[in-house]
N, C-alpha and C. Protein backbone atom coordinates (compact mmCIF):
# COMPACT_ATOMS: atom_id res chain seq x y z
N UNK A 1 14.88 193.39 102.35
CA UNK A 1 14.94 194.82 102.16
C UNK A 1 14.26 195.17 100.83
N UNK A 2 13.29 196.16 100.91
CA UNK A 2 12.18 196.53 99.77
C UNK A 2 13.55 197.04 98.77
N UNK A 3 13.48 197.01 97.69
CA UNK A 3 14.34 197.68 96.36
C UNK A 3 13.29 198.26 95.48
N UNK A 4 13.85 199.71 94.76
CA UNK A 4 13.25 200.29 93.59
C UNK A 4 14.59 200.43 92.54
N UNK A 5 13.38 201.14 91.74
CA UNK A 5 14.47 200.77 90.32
C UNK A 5 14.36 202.67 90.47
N UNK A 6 15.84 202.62 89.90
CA UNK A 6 16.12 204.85 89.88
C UNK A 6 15.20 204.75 88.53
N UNK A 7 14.63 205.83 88.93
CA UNK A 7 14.17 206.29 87.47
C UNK A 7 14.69 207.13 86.59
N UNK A 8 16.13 206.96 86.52
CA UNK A 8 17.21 208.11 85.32
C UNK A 8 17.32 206.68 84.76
N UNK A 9 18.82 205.44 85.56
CA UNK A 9 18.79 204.70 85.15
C UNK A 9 18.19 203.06 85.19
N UNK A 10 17.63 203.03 86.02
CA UNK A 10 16.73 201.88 86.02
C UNK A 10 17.31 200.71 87.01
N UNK A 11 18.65 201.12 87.70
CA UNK A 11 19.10 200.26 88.51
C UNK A 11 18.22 200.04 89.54
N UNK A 12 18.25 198.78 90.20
CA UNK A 12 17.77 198.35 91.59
C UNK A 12 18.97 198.98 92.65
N UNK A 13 17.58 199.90 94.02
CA UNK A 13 18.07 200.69 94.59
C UNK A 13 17.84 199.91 95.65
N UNK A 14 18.32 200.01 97.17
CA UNK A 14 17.66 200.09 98.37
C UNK A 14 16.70 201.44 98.65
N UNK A 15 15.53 200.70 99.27
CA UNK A 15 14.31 202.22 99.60
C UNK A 15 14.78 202.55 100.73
N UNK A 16 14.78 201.79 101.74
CA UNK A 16 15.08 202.51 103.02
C UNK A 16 16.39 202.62 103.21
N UNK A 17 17.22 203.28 104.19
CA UNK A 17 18.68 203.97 104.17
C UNK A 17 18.89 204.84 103.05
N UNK A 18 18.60 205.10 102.21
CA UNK A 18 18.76 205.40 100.66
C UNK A 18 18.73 206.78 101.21
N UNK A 19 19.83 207.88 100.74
CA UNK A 19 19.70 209.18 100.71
C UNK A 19 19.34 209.80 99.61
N UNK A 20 19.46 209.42 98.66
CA UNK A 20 19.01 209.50 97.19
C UNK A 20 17.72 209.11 96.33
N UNK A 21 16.94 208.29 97.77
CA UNK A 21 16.30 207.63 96.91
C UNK A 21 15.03 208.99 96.46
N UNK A 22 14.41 208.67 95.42
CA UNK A 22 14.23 207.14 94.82
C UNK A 22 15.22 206.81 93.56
N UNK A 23 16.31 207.80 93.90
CA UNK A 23 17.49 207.26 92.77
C UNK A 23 18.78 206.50 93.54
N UNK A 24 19.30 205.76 92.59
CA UNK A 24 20.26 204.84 93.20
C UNK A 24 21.55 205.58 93.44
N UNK A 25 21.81 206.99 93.09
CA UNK A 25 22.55 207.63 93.49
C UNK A 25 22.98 209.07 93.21
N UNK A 26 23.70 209.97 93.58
CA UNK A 26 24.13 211.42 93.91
C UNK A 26 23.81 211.83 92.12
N UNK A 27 25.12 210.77 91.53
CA UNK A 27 24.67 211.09 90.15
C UNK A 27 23.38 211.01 89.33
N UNK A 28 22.65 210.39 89.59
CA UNK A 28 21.25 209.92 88.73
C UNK A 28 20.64 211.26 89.46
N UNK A 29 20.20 211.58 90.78
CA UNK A 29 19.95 212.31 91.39
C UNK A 29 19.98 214.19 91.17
N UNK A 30 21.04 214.12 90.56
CA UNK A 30 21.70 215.57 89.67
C UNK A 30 21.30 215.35 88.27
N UNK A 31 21.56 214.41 87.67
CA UNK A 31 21.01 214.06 86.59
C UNK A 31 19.35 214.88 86.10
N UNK A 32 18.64 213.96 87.42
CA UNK A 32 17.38 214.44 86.96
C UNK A 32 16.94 215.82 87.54
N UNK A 33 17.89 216.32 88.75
CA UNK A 33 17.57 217.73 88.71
C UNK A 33 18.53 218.75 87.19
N UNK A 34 18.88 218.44 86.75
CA UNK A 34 19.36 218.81 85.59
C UNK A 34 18.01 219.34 84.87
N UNK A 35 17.62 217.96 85.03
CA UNK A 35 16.49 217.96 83.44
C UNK A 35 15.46 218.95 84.00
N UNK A 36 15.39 218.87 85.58
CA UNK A 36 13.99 219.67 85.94
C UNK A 36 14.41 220.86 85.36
N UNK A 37 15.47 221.44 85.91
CA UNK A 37 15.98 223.06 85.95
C UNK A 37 15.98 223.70 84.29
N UNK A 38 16.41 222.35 83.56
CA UNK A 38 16.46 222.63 82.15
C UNK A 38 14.88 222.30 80.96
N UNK A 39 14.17 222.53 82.03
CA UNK A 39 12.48 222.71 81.78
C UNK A 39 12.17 221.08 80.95
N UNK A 40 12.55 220.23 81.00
CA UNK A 40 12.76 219.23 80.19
C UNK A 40 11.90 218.24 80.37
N UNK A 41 11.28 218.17 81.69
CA UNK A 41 9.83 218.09 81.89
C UNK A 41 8.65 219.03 81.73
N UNK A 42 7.71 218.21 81.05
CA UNK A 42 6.61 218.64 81.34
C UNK A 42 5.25 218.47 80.93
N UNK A 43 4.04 219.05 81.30
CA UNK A 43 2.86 218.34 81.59
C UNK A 43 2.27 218.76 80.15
N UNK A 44 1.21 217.74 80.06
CA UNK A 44 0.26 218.07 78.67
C UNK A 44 -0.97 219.19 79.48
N UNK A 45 -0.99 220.00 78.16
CA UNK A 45 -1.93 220.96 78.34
C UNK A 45 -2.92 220.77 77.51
N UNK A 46 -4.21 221.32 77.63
CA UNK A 46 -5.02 221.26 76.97
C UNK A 46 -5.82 222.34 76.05
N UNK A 47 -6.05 222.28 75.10
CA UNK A 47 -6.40 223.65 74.90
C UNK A 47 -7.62 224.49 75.04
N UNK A 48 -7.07 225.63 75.75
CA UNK A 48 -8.10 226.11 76.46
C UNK A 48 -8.64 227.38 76.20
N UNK A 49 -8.92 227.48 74.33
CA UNK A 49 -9.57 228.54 74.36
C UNK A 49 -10.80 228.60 74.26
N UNK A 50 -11.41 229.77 74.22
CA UNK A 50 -13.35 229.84 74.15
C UNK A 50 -13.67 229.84 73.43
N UNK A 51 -14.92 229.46 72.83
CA UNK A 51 -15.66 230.09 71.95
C UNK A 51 -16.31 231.15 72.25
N UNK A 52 -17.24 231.85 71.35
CA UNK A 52 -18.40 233.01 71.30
C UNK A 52 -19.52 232.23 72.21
N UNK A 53 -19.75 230.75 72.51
CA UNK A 53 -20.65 230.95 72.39
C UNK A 53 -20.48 230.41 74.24
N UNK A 54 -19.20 230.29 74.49
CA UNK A 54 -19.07 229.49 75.80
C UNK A 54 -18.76 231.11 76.60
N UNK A 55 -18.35 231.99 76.18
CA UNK A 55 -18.25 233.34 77.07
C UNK A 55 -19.18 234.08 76.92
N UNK A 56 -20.43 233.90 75.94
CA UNK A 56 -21.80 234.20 76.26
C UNK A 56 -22.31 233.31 77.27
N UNK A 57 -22.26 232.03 77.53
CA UNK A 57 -22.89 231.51 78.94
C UNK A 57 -22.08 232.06 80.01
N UNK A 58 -20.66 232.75 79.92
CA UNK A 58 -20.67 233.03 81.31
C UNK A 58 -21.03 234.11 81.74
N UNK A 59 -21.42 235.10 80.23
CA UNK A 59 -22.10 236.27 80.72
C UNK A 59 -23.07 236.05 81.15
N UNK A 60 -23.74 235.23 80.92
CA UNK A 60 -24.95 235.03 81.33
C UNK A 60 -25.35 234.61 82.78
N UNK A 61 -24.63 233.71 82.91
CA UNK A 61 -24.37 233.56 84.57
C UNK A 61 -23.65 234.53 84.98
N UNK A 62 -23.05 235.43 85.02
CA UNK A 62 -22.46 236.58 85.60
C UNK A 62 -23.52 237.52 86.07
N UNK A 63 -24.23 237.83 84.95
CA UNK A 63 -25.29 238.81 85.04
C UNK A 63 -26.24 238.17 85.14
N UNK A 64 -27.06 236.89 85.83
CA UNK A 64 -27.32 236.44 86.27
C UNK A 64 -27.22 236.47 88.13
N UNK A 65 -26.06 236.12 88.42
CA UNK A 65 -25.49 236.32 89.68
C UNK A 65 -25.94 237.80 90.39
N UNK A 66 -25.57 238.48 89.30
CA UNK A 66 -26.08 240.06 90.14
C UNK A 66 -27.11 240.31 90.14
N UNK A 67 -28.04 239.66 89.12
CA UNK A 67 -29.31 240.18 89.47
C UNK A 67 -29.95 239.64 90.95
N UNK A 68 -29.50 238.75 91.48
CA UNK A 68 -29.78 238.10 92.93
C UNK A 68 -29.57 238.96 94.15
C-alpha cells in the first residue's frame, strides 16, 4: 500500500482509502484549512510596476494597432 507523509505533520499516511488524504487526518486536515482561511499562505509576487519608458512602448503599440 503506497504511503504519504501529511504535510501539517509529516506522519506516514495511507494514499488510497484515505478520506483526508493527503493528510493523515480530520485534525491535520482543519489544521491546514485554518491556515488557508487565516490568509497564512501565500504566493511570491513580483514587482510589477512600469517605467516611463515601458508604457511609452505600449503606447506605441497601441497606436500602432489602430493605425491598421
Amino acid at each position: 500500500m503506497r504511503e504519504v507523509k501529511c504535510p501539517i505533520c509529516g506522519k506516514s499516511a495511507p494514499y488510497e482509502g484515505n478520506e483526508f488524504r493527503p493528510f493523515c487526518s480530520e485534525r491535520c486536515k482543519l489544521l491546514d484549512f485554518g491556515a488557508w482561511v487565516n490568509e497564512e499562505y501565500t504566493l511570491p509576487v513580483e514587482d510589477m510596476s512600469m517605467t516611463e519608458e515601458d508604457i511609452e512602448a505600449l503606447e506605441r503599440v497601441h497606436s500602432e494597432g489602430e493605425a491598421k
